[in-house]
N, C-alpha and C. Protein backbone atom coordinates (compact mmCIF):
# COMPACT_ATOMS: atom_id res chain seq x y z
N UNK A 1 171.44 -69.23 -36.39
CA UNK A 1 172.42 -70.29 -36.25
C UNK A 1 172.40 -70.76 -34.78
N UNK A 2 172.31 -72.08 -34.37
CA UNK A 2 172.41 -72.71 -33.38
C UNK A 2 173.38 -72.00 -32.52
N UNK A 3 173.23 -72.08 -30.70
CA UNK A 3 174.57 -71.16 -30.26
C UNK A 3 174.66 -72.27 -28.82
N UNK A 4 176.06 -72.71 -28.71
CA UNK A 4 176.28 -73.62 -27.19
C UNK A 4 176.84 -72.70 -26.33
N UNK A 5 176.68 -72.70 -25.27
CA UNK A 5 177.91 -72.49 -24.57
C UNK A 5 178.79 -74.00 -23.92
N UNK A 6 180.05 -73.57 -23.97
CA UNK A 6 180.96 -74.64 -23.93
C UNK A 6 181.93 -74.27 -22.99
N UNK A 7 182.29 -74.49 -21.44
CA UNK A 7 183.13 -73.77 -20.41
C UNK A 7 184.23 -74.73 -20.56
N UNK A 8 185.07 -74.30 -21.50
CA UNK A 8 186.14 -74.39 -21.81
C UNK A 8 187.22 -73.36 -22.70
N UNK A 9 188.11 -73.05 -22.59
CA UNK A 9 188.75 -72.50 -23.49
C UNK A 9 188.69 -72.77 -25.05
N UNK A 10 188.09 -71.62 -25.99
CA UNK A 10 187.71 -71.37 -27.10
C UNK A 10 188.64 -70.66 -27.79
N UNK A 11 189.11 -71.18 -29.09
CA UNK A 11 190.35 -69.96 -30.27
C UNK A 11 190.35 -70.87 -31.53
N UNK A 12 190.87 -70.11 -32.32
CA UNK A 12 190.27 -70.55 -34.04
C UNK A 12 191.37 -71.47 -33.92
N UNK A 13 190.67 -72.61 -34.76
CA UNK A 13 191.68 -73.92 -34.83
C UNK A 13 191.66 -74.98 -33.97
N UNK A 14 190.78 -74.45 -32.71
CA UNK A 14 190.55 -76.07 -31.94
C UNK A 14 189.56 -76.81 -32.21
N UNK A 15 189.72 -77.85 -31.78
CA UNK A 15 189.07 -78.91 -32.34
C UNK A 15 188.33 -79.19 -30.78
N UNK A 16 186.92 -79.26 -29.96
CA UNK A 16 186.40 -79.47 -28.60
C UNK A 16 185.11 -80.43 -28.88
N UNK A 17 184.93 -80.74 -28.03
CA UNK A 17 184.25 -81.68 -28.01
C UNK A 17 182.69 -80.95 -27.06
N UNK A 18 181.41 -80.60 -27.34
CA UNK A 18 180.56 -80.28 -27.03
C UNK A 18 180.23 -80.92 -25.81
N UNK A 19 179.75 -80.39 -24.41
CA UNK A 19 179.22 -80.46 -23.44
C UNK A 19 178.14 -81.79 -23.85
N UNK A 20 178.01 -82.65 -22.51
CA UNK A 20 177.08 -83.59 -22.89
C UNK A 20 175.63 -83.43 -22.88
N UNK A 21 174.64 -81.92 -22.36
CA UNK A 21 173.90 -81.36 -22.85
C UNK A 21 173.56 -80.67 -23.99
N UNK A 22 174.52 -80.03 -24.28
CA UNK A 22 175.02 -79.18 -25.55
C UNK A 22 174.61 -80.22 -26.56
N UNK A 23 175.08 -81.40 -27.18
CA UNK A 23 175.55 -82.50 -28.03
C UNK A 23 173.87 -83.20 -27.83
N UNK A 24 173.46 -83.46 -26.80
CA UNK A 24 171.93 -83.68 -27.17
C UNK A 24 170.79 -83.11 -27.39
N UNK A 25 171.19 -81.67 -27.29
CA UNK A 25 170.35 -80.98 -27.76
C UNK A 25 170.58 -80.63 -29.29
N UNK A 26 171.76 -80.63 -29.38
CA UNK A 26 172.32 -80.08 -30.97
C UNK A 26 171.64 -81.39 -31.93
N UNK A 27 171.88 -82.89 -31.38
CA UNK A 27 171.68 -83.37 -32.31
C UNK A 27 170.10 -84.46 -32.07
N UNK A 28 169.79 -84.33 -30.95
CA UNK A 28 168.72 -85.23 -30.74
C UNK A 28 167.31 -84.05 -30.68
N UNK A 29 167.47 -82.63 -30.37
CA UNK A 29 166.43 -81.72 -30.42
C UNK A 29 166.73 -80.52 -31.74
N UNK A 30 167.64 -80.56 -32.54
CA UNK A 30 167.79 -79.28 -33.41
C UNK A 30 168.10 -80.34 -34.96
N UNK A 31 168.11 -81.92 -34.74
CA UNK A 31 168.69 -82.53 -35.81
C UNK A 31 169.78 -82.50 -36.70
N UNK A 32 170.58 -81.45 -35.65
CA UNK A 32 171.93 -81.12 -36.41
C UNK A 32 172.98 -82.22 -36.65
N UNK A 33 173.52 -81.93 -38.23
CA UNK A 33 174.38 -82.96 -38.88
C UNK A 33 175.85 -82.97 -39.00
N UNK A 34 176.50 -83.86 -39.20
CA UNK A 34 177.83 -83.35 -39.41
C UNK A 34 178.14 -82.48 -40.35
N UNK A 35 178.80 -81.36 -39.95
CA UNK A 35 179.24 -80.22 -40.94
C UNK A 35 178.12 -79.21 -40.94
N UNK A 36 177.39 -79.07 -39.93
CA UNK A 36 176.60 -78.04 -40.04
C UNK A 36 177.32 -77.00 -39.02
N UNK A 37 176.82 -75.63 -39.10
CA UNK A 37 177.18 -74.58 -38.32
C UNK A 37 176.46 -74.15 -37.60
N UNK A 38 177.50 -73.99 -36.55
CA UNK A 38 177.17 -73.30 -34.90
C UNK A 38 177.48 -72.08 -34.66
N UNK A 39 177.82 -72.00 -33.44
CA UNK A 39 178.30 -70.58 -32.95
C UNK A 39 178.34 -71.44 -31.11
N UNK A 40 179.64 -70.85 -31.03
CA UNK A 40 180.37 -71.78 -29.54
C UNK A 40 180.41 -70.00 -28.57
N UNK A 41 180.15 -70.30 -27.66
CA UNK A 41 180.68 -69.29 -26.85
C UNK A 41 181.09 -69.73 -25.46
N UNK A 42 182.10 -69.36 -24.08
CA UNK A 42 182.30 -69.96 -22.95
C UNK A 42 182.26 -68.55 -21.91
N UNK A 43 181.72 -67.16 -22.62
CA UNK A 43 181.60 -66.29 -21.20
C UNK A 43 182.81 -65.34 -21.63
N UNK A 44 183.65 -65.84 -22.62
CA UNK A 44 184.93 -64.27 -22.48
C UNK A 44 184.29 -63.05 -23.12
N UNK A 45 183.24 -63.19 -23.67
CA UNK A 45 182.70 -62.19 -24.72
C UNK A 45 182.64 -62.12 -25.98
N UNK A 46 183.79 -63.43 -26.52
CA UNK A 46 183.27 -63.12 -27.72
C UNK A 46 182.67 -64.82 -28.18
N UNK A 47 182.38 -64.73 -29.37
CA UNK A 47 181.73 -66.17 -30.24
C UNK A 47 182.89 -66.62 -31.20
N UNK A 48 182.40 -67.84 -31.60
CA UNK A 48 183.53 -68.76 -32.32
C UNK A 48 182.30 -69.88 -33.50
N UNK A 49 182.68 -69.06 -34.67
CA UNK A 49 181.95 -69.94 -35.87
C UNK A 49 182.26 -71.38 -35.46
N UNK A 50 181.78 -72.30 -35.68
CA UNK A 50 182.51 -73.70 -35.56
C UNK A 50 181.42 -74.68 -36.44
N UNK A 51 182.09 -75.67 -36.76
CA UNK A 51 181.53 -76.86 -38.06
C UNK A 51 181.68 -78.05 -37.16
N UNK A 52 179.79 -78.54 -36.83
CA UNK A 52 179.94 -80.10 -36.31
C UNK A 52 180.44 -80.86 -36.75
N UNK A 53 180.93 -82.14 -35.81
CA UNK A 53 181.82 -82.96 -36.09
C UNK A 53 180.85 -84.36 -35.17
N UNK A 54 180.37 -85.14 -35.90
CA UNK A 54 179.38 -86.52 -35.45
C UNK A 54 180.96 -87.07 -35.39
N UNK A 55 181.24 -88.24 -34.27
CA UNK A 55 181.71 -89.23 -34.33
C UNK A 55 181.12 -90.25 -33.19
N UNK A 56 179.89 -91.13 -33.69
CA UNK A 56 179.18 -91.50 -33.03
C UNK A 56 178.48 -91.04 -31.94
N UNK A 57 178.32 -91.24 -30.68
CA UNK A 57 176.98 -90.76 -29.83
C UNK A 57 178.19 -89.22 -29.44
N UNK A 58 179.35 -89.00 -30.13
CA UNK A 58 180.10 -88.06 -29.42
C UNK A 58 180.10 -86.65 -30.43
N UNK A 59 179.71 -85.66 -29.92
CA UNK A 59 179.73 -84.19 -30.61
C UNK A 59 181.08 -83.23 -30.99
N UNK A 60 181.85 -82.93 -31.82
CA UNK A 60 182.59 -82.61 -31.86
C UNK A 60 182.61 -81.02 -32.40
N UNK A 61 183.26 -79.71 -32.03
CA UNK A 61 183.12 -79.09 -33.28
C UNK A 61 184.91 -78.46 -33.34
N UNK A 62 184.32 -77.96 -34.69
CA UNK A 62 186.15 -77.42 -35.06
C UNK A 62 185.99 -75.80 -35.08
N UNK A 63 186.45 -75.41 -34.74
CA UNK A 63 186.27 -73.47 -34.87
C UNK A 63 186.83 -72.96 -35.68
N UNK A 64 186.76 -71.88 -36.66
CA UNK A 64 187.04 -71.14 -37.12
C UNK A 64 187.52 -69.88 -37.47
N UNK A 65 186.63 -69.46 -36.57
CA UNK A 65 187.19 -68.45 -35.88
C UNK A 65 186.58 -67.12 -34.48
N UNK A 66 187.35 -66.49 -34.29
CA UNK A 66 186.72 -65.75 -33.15
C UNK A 66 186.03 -64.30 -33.51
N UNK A 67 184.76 -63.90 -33.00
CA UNK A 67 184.29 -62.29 -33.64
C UNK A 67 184.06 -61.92 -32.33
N UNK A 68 184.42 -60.60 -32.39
CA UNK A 68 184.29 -59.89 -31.08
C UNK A 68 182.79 -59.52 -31.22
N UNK A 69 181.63 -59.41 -30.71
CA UNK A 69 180.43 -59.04 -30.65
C UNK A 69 180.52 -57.78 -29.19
N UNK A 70 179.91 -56.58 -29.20
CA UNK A 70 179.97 -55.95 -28.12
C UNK A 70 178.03 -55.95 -27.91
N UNK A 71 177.54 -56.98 -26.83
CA UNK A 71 176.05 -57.21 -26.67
C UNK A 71 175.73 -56.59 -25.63
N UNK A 72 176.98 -56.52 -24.37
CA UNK A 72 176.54 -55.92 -23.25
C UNK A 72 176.21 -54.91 -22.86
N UNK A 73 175.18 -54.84 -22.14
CA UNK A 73 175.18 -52.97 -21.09
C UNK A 73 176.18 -52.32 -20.81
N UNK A 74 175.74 -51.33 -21.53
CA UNK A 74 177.28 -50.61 -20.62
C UNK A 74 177.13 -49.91 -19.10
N UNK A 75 175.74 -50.51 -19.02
CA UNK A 75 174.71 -50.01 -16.74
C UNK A 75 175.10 -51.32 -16.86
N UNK A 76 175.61 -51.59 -15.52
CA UNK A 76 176.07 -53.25 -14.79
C UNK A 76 174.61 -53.12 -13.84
N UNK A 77 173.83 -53.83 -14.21
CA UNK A 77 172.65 -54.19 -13.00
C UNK A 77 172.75 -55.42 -12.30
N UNK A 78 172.68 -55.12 -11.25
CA UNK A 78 172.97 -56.32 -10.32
C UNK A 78 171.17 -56.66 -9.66
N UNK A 79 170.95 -58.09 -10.68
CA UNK A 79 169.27 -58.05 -9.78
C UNK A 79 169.58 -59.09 -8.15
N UNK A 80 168.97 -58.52 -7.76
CA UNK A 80 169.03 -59.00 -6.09
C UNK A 80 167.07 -59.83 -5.78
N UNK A 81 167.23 -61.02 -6.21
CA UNK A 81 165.87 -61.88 -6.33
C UNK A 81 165.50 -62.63 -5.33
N UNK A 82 164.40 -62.18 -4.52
CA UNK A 82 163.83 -63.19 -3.62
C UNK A 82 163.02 -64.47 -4.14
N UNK A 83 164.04 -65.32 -4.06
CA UNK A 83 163.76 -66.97 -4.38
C UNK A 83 162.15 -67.36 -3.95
N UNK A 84 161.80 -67.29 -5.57
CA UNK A 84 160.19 -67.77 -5.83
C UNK A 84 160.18 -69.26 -5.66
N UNK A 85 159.11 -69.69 -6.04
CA UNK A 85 158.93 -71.33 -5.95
C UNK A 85 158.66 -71.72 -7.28
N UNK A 86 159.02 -73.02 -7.67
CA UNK A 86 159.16 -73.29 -9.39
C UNK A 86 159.45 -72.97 -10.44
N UNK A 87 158.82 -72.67 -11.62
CA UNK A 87 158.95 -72.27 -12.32
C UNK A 87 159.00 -70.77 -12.77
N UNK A 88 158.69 -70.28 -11.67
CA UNK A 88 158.51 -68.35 -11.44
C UNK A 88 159.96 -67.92 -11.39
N UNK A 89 161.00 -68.74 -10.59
CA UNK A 89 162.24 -67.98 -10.18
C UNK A 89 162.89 -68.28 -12.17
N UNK A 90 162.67 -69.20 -12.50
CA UNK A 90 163.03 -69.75 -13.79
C UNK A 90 163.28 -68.79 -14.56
N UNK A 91 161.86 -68.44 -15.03
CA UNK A 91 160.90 -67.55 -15.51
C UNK A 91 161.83 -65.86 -15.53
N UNK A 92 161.79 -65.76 -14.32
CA UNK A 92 162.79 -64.66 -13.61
C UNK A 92 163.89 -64.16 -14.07
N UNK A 93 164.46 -65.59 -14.07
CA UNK A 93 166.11 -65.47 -14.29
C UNK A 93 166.44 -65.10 -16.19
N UNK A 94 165.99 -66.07 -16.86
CA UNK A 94 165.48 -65.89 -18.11
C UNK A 94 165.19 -64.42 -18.87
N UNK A 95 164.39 -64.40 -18.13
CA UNK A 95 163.60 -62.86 -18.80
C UNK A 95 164.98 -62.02 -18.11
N UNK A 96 165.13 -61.87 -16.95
CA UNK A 96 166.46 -60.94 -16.32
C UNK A 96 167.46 -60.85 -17.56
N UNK A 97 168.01 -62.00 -17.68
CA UNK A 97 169.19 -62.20 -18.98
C UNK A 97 168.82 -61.65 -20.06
N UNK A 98 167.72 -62.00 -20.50
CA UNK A 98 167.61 -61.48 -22.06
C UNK A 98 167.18 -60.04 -21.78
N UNK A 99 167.24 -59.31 -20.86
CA UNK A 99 166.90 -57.82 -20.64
C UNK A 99 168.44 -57.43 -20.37
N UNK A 100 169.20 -57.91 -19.96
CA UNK A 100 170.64 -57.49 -19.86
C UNK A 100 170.99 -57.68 -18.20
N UNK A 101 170.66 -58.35 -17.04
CA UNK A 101 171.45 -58.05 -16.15
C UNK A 101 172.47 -58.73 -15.88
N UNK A 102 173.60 -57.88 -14.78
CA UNK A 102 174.48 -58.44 -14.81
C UNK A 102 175.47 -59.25 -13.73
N UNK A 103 174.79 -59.50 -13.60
CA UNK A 103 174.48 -60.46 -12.25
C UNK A 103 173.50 -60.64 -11.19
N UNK A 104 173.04 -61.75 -11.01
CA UNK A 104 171.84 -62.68 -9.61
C UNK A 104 172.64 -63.08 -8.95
N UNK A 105 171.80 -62.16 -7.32
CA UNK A 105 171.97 -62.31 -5.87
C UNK A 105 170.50 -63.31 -5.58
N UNK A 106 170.70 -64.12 -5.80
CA UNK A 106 169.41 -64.79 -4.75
C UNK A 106 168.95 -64.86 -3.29
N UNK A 107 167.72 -64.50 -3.12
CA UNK A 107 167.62 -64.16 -1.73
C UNK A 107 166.76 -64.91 -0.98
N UNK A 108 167.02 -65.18 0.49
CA UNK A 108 165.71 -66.07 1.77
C UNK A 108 165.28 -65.04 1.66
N UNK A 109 164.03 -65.12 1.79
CA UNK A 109 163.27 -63.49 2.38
C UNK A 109 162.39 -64.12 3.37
N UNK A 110 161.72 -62.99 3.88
CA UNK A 110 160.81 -63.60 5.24
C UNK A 110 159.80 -64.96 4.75
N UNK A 111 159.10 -64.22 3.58
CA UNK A 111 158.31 -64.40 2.48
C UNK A 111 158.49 -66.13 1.64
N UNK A 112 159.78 -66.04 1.18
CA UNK A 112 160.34 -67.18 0.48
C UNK A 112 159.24 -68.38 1.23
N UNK A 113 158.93 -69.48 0.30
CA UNK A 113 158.23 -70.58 0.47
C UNK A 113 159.35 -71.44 0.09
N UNK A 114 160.00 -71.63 -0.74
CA UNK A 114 160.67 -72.51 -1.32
C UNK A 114 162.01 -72.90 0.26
N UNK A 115 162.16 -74.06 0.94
CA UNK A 115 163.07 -74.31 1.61
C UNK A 115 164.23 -74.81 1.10
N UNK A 116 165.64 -74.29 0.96
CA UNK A 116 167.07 -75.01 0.83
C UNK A 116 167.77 -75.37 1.64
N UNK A 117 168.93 -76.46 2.11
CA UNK A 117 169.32 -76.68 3.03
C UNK A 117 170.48 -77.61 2.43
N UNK A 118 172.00 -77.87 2.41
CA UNK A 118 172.30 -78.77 1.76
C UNK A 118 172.70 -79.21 0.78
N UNK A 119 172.11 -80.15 0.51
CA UNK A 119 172.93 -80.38 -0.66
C UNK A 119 171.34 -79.88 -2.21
N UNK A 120 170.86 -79.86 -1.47
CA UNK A 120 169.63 -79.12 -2.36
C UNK A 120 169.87 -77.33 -2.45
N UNK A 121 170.65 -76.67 -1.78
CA UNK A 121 171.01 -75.31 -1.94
C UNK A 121 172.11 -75.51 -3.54
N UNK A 122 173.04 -76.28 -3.30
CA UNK A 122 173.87 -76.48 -4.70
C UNK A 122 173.63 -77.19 -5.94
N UNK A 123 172.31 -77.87 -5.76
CA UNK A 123 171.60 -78.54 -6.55
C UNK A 123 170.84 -77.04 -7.39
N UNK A 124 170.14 -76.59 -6.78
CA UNK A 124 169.37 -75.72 -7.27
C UNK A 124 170.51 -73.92 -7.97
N UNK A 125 171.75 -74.10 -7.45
CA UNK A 125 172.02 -73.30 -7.56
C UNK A 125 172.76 -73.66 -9.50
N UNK A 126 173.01 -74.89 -8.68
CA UNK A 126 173.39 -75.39 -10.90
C UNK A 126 172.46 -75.23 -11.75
N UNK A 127 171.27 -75.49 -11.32
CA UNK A 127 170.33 -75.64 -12.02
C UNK A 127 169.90 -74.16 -12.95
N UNK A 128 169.98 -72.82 -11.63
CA UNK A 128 169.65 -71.48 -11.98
C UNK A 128 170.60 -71.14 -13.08
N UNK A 129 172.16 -71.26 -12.81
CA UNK A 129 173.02 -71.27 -13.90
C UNK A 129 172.86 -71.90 -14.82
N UNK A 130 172.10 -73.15 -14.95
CA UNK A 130 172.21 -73.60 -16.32
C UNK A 130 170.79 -72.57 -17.25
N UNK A 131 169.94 -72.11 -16.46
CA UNK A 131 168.73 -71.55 -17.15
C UNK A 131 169.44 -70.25 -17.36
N UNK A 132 170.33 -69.62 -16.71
CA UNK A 132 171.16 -68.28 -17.30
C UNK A 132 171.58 -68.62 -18.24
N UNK A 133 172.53 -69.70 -18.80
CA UNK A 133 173.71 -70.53 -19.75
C UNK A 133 172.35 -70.46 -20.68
N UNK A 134 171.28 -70.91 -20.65
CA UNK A 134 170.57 -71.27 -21.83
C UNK A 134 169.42 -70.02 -22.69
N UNK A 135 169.35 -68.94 -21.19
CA UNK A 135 168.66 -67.65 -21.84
C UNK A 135 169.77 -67.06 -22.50
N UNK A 136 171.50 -67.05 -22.13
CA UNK A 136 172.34 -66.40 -22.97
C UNK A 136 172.41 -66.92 -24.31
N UNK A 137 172.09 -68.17 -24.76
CA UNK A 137 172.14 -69.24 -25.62
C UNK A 137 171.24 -68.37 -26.65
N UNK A 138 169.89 -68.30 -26.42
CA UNK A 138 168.58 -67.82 -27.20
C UNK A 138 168.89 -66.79 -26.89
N UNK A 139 169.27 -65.64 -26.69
CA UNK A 139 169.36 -64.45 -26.78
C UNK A 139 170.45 -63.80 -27.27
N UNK A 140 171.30 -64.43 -27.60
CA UNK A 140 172.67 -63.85 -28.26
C UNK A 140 174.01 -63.29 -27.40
N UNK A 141 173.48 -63.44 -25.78
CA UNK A 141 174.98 -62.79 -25.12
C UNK A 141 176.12 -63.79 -25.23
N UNK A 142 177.18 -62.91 -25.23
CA UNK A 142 178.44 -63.77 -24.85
C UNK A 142 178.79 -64.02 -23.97
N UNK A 143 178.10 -62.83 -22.47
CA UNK A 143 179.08 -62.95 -21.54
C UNK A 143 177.67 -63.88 -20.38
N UNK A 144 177.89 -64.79 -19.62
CA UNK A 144 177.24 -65.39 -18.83
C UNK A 144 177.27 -64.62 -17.90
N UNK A 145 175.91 -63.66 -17.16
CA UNK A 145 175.83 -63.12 -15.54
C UNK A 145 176.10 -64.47 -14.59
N UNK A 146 176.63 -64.29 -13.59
CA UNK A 146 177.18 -64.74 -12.44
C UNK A 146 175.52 -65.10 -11.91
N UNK A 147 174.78 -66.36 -10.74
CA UNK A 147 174.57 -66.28 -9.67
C UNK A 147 175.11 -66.37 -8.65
N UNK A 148 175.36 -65.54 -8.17
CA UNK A 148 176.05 -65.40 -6.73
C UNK A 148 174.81 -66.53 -5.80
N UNK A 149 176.11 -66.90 -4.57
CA UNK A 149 175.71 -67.69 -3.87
C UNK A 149 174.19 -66.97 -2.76
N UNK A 150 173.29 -68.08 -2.28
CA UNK A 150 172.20 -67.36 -1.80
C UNK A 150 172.57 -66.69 -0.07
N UNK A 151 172.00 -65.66 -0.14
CA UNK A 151 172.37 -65.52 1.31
C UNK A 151 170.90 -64.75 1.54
N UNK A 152 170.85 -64.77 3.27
CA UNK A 152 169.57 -64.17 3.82
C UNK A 152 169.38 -62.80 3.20
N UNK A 153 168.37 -62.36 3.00
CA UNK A 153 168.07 -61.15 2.51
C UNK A 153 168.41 -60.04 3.67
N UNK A 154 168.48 -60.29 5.19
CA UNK A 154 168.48 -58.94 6.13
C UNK A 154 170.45 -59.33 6.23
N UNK A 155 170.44 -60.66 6.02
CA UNK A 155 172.35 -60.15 6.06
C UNK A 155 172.92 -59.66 4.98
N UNK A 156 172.29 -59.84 4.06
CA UNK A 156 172.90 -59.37 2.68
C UNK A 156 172.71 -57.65 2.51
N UNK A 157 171.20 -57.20 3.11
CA UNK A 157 171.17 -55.88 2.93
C UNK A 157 172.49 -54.79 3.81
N UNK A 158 172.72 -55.72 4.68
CA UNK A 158 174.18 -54.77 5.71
C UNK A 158 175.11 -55.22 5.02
N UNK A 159 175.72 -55.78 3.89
CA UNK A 159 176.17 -56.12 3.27
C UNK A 159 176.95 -54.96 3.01
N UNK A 160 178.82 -54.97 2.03
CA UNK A 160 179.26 -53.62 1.61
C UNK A 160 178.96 -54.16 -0.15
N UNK A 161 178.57 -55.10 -0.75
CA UNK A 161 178.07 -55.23 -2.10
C UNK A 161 177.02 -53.81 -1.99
N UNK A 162 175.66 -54.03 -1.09
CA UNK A 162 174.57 -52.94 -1.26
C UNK A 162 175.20 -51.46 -0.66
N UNK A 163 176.17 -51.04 0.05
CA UNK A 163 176.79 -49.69 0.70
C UNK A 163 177.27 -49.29 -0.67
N UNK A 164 178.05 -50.50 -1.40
CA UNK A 164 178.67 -49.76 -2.52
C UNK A 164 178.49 -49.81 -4.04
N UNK A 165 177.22 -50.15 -3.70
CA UNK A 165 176.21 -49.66 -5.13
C UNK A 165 175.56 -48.33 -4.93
N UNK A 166 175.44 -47.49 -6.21
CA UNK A 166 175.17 -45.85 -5.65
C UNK A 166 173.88 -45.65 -5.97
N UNK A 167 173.06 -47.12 -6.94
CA UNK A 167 172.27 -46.81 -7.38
C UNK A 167 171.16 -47.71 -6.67
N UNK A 168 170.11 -48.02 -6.12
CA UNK A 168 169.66 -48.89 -5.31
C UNK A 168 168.16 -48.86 -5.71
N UNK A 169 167.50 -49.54 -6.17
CA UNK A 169 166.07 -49.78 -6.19
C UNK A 169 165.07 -50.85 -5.72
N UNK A 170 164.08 -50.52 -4.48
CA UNK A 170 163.19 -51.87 -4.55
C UNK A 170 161.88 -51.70 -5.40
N UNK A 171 161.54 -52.67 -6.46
CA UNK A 171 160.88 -53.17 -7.21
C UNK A 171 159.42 -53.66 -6.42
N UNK A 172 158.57 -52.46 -6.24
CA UNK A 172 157.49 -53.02 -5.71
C UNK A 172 156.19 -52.93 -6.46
N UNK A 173 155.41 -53.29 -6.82
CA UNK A 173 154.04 -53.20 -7.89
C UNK A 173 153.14 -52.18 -7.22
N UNK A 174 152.96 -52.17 -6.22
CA UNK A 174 152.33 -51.08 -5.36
C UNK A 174 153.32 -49.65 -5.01
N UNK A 175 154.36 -49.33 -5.95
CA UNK A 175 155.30 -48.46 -5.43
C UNK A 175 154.35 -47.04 -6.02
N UNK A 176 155.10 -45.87 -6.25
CA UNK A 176 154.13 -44.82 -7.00
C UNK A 176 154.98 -44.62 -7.02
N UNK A 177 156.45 -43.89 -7.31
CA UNK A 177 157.08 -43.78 -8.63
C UNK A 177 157.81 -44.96 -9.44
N UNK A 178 158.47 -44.43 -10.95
CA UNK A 178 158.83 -45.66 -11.36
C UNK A 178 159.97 -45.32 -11.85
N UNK A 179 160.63 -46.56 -12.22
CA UNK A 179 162.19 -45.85 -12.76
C UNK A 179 162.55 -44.93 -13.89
N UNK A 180 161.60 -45.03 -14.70
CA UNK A 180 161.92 -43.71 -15.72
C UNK A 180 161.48 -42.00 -15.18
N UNK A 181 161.11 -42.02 -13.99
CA UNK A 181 160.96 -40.77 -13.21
C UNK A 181 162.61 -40.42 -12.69
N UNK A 182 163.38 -41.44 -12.26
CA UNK A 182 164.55 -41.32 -11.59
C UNK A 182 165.65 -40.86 -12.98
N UNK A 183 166.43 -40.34 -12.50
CA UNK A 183 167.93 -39.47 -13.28
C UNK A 183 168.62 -40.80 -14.01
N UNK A 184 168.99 -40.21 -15.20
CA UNK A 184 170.05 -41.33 -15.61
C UNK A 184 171.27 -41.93 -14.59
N UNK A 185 171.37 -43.22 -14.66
CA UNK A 185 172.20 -44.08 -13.62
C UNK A 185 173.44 -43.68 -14.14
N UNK A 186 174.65 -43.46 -13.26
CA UNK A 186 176.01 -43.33 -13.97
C UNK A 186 176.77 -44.44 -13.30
N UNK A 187 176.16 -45.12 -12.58
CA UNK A 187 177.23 -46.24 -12.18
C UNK A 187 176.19 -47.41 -11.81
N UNK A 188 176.43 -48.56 -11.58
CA UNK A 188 176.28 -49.97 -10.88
C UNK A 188 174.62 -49.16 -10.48
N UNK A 189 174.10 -50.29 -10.74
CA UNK A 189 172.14 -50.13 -10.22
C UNK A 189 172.03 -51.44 -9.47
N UNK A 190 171.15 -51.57 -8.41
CA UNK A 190 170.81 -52.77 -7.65
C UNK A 190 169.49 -52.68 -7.42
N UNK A 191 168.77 -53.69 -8.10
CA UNK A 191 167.64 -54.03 -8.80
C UNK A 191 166.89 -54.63 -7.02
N UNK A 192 166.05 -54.38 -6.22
CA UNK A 192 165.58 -55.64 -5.12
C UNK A 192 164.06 -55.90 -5.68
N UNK A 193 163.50 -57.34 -6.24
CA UNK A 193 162.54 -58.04 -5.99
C UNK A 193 162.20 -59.09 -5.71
N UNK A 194 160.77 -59.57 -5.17
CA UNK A 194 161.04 -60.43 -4.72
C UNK A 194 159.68 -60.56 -3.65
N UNK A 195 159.74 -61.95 -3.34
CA UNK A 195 158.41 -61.91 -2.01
C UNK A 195 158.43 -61.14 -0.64
């Protein structure tokens, strides 16, 4: 069944009107009709059956009702990503979500090619959220991971986010051990990859 997310307040019996991405994808890429079924979600955790509603170029749906789904990790991984160039960080973020993490730190690294500055730092930062919003979409979560705002990778590591994570890993391809060598995690893990 088709699934939107919709950042608005969701409960059985409202009547909302689909996001203006949402509404062209539902009906100009999935050919969905009036009275067909969805599945609405906005990030509280749970989903909401709902029945389209066409009233001209405008998407409507009506809900039905609310199901609690429990999809999440019960390990909070926090990935900490040094900002690739194109379609790689995409790629990244995507695959991250549908593996479960639970929240992106984006990072400058020495390394980073990609330059932000501006009004292109908040441009790109909607953009990463909307590719989270749309891997939760195809993958079934309810709850949307956060990108946290980008900060330098050497200010972020003195950071008390990284002091007060207990679990800390850098992700290197050339490393020699790997994480299934390490002890079961009992709290918060912090994922570092990246250029």
């Amino acid at each position: 069944m088709p699934r939107f997310h919709c950042d608005q307040p969701l409960a059985p019996g409202r009547h909302v009107e689909l996001p203006t991405e949402a509404a062209r994808h539902a009906v100009g890429v999935l050919r969905l009709r009036d009275g067909d079924a969805v599945t609405l979600f906005n990030g509280d955790g749970a989903e909401y059956p709902a029945t389209l509603e066409l009233r001209g170029k405008n998407v409507f749906a009506r809900i039905s009702g609310r199901v609690e789904s429990e999809r999440e990790s019960p390990l909070r991984i926090i990935l900490a990503q040094g900002i690739s160039s194109g379609e790689r960080m995409d790629l990244t973020l995507q695959k991250a979500v549908e593996l479960g993490i639970g929240a992106v730190r984006p990072l400058m690294m020495r390394r980073t090619v990609v330059k932000l500055a501006g009004e292109k730092v908040e441009r790109r930062l909607r953009h990463w959220r909307g590719v989270v919003i749309s891997a939760c979409e195809q993958c079934g979560r309810n709850s949307v991971p956060p990108v946290e705002p980008i900060e330098e990778a050497l200010v972020w590591l003195k950071s008390a986010e990284v002091g007060a994570t207990p679990h800390r890993f850098l992700l290197d391809p050339e490393g020699t051990a790997g994480l299934a060598e390490q002890p079961a995690p009992t709290g918060p893990v912090l994922l570092l990859a990246g250029p």
